[in-house]
PDB file of N, CA and C in Angstrom:
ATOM      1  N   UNK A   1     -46.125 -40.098  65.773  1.00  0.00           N
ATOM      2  CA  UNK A   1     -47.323 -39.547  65.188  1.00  0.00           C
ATOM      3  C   UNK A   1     -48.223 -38.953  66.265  1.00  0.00           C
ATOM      4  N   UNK A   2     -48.009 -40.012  67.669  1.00  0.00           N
ATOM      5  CA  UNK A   2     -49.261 -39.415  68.589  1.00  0.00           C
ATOM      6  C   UNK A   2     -48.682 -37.816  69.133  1.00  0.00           C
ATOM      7  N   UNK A   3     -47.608 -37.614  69.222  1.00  0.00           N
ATOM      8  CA  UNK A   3     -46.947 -36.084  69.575  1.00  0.00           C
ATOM      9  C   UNK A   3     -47.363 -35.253  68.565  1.00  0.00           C
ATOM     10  N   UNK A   4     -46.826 -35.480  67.578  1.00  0.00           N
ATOM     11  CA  UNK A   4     -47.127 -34.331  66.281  1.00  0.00           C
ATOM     12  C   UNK A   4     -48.654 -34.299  66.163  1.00  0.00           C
ATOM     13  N   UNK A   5     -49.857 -34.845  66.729  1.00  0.00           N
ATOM     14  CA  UNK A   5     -51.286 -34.812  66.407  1.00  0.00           C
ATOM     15  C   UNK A   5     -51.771 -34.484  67.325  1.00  0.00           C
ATOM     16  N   UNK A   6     -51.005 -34.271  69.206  1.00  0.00           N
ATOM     17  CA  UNK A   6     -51.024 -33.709  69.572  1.00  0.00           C
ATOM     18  C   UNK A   6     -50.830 -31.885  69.981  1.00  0.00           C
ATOM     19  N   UNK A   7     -49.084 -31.803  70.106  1.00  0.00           N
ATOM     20  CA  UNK A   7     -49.071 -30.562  69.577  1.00  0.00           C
ATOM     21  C   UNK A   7     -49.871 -29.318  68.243  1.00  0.00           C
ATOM     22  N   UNK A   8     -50.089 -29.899  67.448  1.00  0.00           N
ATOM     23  CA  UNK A   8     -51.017 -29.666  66.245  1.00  0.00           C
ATOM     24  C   UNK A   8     -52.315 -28.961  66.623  1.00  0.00           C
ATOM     25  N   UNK A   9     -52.682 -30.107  67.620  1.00  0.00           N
ATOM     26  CA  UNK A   9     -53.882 -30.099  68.118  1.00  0.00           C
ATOM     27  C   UNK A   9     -54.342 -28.779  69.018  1.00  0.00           C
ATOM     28  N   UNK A  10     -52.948 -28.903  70.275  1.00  0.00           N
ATOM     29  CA  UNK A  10     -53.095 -28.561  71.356  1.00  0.00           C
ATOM     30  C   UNK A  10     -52.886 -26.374  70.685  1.00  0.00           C
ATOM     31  N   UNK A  11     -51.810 -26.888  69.766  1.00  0.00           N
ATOM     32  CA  UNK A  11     -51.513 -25.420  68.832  1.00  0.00           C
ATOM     33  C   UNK A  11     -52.835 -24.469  68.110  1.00  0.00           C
ATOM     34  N   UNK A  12     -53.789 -25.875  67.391  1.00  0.00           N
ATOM     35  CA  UNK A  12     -54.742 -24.740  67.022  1.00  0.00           C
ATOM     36  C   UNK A  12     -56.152 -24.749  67.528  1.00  0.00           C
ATOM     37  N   UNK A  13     -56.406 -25.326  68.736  1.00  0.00           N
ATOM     38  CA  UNK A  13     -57.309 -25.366  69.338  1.00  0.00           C
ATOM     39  C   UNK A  13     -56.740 -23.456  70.850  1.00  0.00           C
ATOM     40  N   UNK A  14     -55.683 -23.488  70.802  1.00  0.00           N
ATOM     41  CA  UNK A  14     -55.184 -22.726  71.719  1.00  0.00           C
ATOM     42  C   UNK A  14     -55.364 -21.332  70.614  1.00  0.00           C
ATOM     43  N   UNK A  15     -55.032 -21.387  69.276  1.00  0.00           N
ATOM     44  CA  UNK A  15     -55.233 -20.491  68.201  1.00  0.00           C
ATOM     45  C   UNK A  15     -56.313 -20.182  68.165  1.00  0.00           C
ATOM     46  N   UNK A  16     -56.838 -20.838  67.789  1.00  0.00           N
ATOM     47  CA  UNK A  16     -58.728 -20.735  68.079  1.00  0.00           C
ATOM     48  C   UNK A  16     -59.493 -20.319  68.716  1.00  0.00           C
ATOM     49  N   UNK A  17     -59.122 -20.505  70.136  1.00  0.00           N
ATOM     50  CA  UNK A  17     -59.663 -19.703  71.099  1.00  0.00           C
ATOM     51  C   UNK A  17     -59.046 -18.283  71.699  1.00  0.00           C
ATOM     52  N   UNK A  18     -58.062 -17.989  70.864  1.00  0.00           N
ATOM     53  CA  UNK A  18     -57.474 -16.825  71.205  1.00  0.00           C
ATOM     54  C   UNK A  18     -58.272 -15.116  70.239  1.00  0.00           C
ATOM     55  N   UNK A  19     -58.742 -14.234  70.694  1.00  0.00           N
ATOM     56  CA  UNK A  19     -59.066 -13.197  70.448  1.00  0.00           C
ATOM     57  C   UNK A  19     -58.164 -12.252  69.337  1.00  0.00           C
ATOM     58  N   UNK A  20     -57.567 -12.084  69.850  1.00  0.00           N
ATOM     59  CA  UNK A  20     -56.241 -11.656  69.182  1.00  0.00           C
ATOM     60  C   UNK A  20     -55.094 -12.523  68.232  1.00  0.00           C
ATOM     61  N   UNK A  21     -55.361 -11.547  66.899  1.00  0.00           N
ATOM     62  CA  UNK A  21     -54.910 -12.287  65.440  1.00  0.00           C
ATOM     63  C   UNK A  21     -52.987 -12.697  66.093  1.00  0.00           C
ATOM     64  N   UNK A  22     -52.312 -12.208  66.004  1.00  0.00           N
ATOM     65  CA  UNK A  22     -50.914 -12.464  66.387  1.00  0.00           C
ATOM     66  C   UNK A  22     -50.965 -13.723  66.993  1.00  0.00           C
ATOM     67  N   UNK A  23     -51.077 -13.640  68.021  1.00  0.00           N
ATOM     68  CA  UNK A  23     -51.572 -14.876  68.953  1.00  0.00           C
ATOM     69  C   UNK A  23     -51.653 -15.432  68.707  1.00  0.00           C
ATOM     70  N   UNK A  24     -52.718 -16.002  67.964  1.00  0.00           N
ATOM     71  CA  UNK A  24     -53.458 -16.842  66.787  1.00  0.00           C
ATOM     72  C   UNK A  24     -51.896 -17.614  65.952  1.00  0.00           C
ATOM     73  N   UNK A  25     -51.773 -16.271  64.962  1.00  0.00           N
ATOM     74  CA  UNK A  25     -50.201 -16.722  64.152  1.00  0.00           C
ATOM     75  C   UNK A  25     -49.202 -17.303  65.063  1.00  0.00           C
ATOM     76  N   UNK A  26     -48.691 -16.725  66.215  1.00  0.00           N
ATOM     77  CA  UNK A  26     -47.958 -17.400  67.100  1.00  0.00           C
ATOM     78  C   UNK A  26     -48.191 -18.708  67.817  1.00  0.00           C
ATOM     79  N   UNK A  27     -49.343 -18.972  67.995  1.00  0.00           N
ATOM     80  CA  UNK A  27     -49.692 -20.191  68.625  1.00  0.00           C
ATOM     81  C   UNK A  27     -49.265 -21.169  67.163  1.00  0.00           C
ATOM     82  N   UNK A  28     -49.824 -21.068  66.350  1.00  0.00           N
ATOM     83  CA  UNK A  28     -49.874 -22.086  65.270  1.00  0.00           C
ATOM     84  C   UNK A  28     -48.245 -22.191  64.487  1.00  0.00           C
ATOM     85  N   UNK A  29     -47.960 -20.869  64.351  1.00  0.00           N
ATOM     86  CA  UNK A  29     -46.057 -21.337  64.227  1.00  0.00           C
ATOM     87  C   UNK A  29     -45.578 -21.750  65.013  1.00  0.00           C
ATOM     88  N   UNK A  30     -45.860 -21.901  66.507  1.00  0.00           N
ATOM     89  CA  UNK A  30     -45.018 -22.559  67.613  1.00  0.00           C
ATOM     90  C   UNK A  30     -45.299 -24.211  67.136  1.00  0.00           C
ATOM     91  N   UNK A  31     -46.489 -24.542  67.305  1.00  0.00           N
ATOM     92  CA  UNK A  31     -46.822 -26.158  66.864  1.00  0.00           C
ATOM     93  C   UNK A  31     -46.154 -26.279  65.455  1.00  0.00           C
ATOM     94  N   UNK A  32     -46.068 -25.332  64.696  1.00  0.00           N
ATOM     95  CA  UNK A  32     -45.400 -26.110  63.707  1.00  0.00           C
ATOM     96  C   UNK A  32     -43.638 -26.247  63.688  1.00  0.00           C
ATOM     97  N   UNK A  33     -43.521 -25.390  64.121  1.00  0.00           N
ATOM     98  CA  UNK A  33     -42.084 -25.571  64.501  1.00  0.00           C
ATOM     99  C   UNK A  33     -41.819 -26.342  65.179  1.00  0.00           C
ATOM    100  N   UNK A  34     -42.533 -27.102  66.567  1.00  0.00           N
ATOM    101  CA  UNK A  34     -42.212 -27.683  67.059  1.00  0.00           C
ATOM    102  C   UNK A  34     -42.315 -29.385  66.801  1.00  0.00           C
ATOM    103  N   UNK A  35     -43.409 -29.449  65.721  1.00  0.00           N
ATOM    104  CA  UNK A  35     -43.719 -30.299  64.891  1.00  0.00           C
ATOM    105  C   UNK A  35     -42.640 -30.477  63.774  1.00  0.00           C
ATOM    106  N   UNK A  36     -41.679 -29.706  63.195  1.00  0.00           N
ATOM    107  CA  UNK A  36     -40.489 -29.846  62.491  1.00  0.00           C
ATOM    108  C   UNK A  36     -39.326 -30.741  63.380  1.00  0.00           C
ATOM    109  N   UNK A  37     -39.386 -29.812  64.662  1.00  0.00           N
ATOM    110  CA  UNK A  37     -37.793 -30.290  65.568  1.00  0.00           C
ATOM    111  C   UNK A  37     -38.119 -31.755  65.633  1.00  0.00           C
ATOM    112  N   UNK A  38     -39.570 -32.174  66.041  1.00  0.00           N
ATOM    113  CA  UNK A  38     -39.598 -33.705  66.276  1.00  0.00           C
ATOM    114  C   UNK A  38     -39.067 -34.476  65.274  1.00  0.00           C
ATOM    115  N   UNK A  39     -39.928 -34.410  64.142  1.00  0.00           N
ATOM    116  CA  UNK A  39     -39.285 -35.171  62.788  1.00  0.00           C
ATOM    117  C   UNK A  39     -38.148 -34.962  62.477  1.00  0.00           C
ATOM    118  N   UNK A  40     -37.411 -33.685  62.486  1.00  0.00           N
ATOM    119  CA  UNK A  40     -35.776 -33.584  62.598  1.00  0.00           C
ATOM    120  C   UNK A  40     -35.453 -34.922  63.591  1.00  0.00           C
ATOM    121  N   UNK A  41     -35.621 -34.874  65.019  1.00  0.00           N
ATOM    122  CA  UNK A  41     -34.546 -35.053  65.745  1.00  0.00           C
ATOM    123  C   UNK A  41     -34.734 -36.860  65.727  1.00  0.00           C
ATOM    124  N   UNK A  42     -35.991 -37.256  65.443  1.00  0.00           N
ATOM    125  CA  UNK A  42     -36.490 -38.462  64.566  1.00  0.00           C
ATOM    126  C   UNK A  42     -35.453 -39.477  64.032  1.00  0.00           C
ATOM    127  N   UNK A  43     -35.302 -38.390  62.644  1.00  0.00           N
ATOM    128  CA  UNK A  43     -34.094 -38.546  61.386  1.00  0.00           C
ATOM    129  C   UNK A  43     -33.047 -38.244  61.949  1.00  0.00           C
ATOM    130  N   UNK A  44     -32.325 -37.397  62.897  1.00  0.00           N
ATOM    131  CA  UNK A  44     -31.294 -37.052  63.365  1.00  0.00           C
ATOM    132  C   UNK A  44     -30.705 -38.665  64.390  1.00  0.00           C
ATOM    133  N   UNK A  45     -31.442 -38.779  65.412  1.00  0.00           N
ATOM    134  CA  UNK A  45     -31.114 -39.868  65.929  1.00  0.00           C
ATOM    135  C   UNK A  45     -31.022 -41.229  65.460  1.00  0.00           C
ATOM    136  N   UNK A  46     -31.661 -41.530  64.683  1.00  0.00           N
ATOM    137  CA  UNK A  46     -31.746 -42.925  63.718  1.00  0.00           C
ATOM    138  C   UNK A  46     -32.611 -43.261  64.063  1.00  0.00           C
ATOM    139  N   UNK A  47     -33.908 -43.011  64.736  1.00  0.00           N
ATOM    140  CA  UNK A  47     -35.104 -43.876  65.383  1.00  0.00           C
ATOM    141  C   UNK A  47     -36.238 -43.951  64.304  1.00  0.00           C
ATOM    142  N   UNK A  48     -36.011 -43.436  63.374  1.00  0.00           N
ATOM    143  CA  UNK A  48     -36.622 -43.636  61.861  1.00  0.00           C
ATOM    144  C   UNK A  48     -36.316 -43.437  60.887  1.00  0.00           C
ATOM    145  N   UNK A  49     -36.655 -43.417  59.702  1.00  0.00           N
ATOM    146  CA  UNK A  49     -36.146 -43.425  58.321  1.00  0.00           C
ATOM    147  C   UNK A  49     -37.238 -41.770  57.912  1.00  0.00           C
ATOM    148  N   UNK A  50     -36.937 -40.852  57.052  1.00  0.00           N
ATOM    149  CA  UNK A  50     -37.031 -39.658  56.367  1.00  0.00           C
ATOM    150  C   UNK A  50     -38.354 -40.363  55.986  1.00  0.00           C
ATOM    151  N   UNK A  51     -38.622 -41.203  54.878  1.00  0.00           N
ATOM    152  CA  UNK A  51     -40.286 -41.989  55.024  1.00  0.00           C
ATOM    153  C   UNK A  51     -41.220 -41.658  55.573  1.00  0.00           C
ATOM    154  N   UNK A  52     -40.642 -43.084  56.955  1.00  0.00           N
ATOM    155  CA  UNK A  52     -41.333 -43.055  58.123  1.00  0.00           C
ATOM    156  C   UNK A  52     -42.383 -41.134  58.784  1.00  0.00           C
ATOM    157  N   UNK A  53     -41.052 -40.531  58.854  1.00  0.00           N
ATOM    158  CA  UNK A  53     -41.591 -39.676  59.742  1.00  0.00           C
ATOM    159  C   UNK A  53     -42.683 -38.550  58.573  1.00  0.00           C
ATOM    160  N   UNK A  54     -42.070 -38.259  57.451  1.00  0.00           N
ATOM    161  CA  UNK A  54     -42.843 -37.789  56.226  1.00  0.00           C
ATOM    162  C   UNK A  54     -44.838 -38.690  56.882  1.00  0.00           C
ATOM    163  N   UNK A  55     -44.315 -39.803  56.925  1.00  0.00           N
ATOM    164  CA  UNK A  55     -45.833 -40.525  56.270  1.00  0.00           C
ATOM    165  C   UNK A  55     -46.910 -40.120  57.953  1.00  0.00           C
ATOM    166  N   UNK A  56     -46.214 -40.352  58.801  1.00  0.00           N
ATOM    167  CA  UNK A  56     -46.561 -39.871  60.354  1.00  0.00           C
ATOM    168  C   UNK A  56     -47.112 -38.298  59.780  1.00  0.00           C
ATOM    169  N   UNK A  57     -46.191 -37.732  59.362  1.00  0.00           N
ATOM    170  CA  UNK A  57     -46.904 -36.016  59.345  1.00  0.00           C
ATOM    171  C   UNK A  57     -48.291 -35.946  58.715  1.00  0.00           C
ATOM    172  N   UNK A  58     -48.329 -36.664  57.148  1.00  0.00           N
ATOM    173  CA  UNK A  58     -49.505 -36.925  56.436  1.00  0.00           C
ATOM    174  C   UNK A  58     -50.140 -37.550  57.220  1.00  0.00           C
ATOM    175  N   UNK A  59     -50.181 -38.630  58.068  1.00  0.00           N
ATOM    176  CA  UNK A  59     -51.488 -39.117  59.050  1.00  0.00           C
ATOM    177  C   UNK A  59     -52.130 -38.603  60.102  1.00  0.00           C
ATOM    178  N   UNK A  60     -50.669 -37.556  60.779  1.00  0.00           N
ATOM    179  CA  UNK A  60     -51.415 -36.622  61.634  1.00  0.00           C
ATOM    180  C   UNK A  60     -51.835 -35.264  61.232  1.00  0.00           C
ATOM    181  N   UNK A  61     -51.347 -34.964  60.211  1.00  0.00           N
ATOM    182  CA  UNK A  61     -52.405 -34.222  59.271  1.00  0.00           C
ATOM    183  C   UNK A  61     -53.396 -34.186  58.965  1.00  0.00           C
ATOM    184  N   UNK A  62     -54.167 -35.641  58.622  1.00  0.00           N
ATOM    185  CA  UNK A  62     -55.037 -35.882  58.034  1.00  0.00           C
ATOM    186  C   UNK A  62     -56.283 -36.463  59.339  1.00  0.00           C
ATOM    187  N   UNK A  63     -55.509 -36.581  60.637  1.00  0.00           N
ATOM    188  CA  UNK A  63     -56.362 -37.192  61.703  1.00  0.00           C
ATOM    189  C   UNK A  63     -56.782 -35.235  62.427  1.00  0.00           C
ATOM    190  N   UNK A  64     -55.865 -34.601  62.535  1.00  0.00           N
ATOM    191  CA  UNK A  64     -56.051 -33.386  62.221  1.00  0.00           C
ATOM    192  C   UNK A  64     -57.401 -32.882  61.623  1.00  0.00           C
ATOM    193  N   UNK A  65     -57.409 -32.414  59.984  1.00  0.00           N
ATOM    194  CA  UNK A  65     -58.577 -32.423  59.916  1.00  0.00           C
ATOM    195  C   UNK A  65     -59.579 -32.645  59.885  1.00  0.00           C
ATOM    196  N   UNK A  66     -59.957 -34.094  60.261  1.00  0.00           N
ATOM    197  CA  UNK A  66     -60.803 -34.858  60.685  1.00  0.00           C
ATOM    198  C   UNK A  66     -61.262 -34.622  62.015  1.00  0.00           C
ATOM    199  N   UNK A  67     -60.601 -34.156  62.904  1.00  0.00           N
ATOM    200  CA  UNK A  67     -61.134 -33.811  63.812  1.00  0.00           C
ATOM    201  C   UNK A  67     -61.222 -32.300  64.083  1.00  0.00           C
ATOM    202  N   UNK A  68     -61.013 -31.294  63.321  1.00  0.00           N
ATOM    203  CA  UNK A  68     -61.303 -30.071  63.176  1.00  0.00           C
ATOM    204  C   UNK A  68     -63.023 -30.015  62.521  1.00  0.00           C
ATOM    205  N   UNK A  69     -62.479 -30.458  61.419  1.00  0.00           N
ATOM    206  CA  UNK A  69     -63.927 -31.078  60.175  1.00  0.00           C
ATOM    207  C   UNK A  69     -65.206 -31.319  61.510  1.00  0.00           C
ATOM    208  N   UNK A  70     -65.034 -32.225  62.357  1.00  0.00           N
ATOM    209  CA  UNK A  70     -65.973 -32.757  63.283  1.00  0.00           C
ATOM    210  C   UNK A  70     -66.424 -32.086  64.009  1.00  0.00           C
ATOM    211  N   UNK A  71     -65.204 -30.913  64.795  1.00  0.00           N
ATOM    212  CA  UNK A  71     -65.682 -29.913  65.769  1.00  0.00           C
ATOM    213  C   UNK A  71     -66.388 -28.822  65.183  1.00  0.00           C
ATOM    214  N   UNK A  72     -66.358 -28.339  64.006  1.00  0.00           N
ATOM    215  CA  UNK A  72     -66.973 -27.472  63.805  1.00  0.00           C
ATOM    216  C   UNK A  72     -68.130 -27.974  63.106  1.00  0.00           C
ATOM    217  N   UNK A  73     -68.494 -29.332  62.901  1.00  0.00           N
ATOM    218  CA  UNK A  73     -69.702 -29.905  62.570  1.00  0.00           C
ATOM    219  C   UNK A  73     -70.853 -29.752  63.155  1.00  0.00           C
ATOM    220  N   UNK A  74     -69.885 -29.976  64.466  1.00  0.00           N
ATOM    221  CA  UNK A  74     -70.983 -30.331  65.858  1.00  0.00           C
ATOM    222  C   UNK A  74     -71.079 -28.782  66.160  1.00  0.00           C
ATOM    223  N   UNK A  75     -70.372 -27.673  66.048  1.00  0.00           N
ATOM    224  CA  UNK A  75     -70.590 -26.407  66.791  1.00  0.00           C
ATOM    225  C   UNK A  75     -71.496 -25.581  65.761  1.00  0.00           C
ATOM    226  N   UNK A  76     -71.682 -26.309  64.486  1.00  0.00           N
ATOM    227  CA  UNK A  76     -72.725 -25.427  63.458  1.00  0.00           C
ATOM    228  C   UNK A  76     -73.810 -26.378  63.584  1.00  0.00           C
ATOM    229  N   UNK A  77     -74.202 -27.210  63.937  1.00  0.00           N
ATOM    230  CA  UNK A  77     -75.413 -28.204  64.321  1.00  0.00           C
ATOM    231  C   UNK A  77     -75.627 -27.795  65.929  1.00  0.00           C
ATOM    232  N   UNK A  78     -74.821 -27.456  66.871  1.00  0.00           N
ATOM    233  CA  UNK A  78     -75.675 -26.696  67.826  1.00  0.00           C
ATOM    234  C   UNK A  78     -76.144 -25.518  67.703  1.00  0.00           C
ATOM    235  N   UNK A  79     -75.261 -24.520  67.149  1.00  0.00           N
ATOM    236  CA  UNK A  79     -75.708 -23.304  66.435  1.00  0.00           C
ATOM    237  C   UNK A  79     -76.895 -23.387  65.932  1.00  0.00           C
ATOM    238  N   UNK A  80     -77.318 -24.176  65.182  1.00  0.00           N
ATOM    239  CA  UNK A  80     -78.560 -24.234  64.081  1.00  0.00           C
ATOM    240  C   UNK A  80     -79.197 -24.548  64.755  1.00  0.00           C
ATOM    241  N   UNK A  81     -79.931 -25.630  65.591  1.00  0.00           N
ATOM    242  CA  UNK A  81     -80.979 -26.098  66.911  1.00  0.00           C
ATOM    243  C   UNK A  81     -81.549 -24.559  67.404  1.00  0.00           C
ATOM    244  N   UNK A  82     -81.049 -23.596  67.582  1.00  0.00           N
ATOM    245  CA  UNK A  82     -81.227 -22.675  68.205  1.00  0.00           C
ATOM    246  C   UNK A  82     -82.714 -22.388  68.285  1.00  0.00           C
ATOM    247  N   UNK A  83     -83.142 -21.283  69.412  1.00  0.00           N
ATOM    248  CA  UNK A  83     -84.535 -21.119  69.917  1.00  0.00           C
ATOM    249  C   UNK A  83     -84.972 -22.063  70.940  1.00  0.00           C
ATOM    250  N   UNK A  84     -84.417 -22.705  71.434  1.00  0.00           N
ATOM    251  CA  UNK A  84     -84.085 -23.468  72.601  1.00  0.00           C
ATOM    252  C   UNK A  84     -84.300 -22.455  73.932  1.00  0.00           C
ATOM    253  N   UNK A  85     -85.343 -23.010  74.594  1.00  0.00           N
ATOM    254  CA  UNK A  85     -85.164 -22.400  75.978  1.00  0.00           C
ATOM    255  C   UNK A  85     -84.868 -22.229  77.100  1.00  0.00           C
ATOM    256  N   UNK A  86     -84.749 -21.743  78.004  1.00  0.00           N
ATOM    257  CA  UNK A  86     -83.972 -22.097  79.338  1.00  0.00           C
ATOM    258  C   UNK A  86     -84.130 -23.756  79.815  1.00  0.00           C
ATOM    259  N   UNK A  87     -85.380 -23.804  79.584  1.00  0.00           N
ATOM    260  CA  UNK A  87     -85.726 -25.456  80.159  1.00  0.00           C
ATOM    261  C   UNK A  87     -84.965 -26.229  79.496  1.00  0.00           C
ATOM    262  N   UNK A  88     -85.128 -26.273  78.156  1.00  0.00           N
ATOM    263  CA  UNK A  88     -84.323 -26.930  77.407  1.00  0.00           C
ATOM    264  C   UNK A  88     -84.989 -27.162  75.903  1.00  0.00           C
ATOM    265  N   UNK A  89     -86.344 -27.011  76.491  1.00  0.00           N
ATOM    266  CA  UNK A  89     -86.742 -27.485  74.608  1.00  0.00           C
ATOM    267  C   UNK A  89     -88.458 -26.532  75.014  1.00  0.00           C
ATOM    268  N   UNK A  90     -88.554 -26.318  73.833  1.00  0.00           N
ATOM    269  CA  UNK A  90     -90.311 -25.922  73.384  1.00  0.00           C
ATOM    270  C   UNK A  90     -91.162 -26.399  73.589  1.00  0.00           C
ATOM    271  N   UNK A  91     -91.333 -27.591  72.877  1.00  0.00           N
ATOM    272  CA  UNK A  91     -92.137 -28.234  73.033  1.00  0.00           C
ATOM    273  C   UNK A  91     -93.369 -28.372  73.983  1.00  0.00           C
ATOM    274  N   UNK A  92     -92.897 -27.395  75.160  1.00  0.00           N
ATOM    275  CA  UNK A  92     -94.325 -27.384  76.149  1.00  0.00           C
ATOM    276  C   UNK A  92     -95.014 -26.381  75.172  1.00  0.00           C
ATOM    277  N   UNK A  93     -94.924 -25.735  74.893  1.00  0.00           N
ATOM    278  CA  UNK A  93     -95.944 -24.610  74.356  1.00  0.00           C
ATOM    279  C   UNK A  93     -96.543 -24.708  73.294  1.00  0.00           C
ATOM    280  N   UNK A  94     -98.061 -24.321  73.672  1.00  0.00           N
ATOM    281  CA  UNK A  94     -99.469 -24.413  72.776  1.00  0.00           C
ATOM    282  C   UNK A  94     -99.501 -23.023  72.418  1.00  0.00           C
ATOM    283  N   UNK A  95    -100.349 -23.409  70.863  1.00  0.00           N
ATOM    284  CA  UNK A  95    -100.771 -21.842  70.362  1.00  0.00           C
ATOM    285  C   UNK A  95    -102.350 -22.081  71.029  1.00  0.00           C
ATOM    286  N   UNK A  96    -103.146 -22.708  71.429  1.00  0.00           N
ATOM    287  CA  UNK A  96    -104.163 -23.241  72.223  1.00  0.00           C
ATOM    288  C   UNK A  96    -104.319 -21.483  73.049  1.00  0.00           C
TER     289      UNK A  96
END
């Protein structure tokens, strides 16, 4: 589970920050493909049961958007603060 929530991770955070749409698509089909071969080779070797690795995908799925959900929580709550000044905050200034 900790690989597949990695790659995932590492796939659309690398998507994300990429400019260019293709890129984007390519980064995120690479993690998922590569997120397939694991659970294949999983079930292929006997080191788990078809289940097992199914229920791993749904958890790192779901730890996934939970931490997508979060990052862009926090990046639209700094966004919004805005008017912030070099110093760091307003608060010195009087209409006085």
């Amino acid at each position: 589970m900790v690989e597949k929530s990695l790659v995932s991770t590492a796939g659309l955070l690398y998507g994300r920050s990429s400019t260019v749409w293709h890129r984007r698509v390519q980064s995120i089909l690479a993690a998922f493909v590569m997120i397939l071969l694991i659970g294949f080779s999983r079930v292929y070797f006997g080191a788990h049961y078809l289940s097992d690795v199914l229920a791993a995908c749904a958890a790192g799925l779901a730890w996934l958007a939970f931490s997508l959900t979060a990052v862009d929580t926090l990046r639209r709550s700094r966004n919004r603060e805005g008017g912030i000044s070099e110093c760091g905050s307003n608060d010195w200034k009087t209409d006085a």
